[in-house]
Protein backbone atom coordinates (compact mmCIF):
# COMPACT_ATOMS: atom_id res chain seq x y z
CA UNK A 1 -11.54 -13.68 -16.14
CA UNK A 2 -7.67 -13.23 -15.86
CA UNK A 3 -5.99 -15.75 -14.10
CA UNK A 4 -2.27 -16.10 -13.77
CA UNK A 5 -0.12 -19.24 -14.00
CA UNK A 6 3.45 -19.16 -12.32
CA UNK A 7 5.73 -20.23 -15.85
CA UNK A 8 9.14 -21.78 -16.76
CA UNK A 9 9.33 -19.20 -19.50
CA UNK A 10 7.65 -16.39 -21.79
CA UNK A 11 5.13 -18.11 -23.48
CA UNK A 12 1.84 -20.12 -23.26
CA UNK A 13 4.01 -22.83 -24.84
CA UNK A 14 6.52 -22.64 -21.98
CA UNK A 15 5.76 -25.10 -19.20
CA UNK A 16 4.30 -24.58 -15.78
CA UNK A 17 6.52 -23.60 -12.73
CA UNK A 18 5.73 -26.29 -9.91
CA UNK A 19 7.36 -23.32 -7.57
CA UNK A 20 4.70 -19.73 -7.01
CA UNK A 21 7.29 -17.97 -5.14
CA UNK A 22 10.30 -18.67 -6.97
CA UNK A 23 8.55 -19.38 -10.35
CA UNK A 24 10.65 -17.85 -13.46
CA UNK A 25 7.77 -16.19 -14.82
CA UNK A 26 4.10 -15.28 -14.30
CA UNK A 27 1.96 -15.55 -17.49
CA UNK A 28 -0.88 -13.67 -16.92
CA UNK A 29 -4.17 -15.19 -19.23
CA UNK A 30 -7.73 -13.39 -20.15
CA UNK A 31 -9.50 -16.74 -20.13
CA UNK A 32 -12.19 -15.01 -22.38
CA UNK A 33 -9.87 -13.48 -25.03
CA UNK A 34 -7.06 -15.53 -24.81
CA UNK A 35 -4.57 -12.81 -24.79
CA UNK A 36 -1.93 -12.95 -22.23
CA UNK A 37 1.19 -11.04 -21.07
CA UNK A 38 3.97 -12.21 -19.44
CA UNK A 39 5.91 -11.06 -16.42
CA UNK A 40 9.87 -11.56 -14.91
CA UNK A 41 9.90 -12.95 -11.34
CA UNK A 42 13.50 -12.50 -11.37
CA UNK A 43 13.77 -10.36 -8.58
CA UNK A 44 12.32 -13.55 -6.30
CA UNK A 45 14.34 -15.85 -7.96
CA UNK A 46 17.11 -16.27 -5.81
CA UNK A 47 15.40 -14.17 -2.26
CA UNK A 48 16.34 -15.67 1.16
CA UNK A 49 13.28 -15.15 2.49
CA UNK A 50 9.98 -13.37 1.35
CA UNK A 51 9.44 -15.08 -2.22
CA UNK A 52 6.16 -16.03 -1.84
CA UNK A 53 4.89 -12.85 -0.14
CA UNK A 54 6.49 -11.16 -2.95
CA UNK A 55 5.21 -12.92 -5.80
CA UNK A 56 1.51 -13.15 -4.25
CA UNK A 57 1.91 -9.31 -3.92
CA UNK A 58 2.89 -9.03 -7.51
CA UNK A 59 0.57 -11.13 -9.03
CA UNK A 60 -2.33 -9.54 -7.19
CA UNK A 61 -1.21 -5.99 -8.58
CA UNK A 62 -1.74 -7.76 -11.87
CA UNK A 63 -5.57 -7.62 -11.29
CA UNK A 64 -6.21 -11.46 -11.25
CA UNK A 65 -9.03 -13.61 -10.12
CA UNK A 66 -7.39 -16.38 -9.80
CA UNK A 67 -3.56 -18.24 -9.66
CA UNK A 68 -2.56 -21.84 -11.05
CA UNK A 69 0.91 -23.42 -9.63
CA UNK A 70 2.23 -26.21 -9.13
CA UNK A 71 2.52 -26.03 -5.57
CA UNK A 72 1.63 -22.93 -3.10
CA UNK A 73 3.40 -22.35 0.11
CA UNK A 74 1.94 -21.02 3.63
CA UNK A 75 3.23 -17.73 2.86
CA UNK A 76 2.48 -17.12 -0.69
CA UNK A 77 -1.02 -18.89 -0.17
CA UNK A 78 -2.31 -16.51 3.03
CA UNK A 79 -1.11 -13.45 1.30
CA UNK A 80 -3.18 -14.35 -2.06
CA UNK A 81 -6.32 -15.55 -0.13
CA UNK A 82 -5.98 -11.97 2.01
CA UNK A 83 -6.43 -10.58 -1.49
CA UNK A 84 -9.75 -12.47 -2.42
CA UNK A 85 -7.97 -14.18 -5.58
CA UNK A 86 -8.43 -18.01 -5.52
CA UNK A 87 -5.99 -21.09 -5.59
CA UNK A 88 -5.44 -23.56 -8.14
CA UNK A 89 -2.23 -26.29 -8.11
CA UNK A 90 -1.20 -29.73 -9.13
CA UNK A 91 -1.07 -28.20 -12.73
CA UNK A 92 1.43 -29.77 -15.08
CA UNK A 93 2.40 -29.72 -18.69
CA UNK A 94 2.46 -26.43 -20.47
CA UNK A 95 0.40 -23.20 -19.47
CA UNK A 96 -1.61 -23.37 -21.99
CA UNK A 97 -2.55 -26.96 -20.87
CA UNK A 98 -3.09 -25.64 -17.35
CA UNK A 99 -5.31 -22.97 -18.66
CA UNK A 100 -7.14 -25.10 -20.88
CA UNK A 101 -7.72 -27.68 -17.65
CA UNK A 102 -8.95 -24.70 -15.82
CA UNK A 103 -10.94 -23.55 -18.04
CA UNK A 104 -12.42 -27.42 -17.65
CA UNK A 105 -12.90 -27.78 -14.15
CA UNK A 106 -9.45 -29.98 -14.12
CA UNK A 107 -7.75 -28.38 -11.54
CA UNK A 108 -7.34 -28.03 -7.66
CA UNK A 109 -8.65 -25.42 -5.87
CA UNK A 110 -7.38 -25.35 -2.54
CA UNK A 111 -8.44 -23.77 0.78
CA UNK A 112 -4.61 -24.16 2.51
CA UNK A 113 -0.96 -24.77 1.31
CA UNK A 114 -0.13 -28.17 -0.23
CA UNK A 115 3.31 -27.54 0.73
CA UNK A 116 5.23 -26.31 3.48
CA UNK A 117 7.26 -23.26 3.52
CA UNK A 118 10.80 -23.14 1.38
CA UNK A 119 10.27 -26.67 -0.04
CA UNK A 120 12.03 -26.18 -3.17
């Protein structure tokens, strides 16, 4: 399965973004082979308006099943569900620890935004 976890930086070592929209980086995961890629969110960075749209847009071209955040907006969180990929947040610590409590059943799944729109 290939998931993808919204990331402060490049690596599985770097920790996870509590923001989707305007996370630094998405590191995308095959949870079966452990290889991953990772992927500049620059562009959504600094947006005035549209970030999470974006981003969900994004990562869905990426060809995953299923996100881990932080936190997922209104915006970000209709556009990925629209898509059929599912919702995981409250992860913490380094992606690799969020993948690793995915892979366990740790996480959140959620079935509507835990935050409101531009909270960050």
């Amino acid at each position: 399965m290939k998931i993808a976890a919204s990331s402060q930086g490049k690596e599985l070592s770097s920790m996870v973004d509590p923001r989707f929209g305007r996370a630094q980086y998405f590191i995308v995961v095959d949870t079966e082979t452990g290889e991953y890629t990772s992927h500049s969110n620059e562009m959504n960075l600094n947006a005035m308006q549209g970030a999470g749209i974006q981003s969900a847009k994004n990562v869905s071209d990426f060809g995953v099943q299923a996100v881990i955040s932080g936190n997922m907006g209104p915006n970000a969180f209709a556009t990925l569900q629209a898509a059929g990929i599912d919702v995981y947040v409250k992860a913490s610590g380094t992606v690799r620890d969020a993948v690793d409590a995915f892979k366990e059943g740790k996480l959140e799944k959620i079935d509507k935004a835990n935050v409101g729109g531009h909270w960050a």
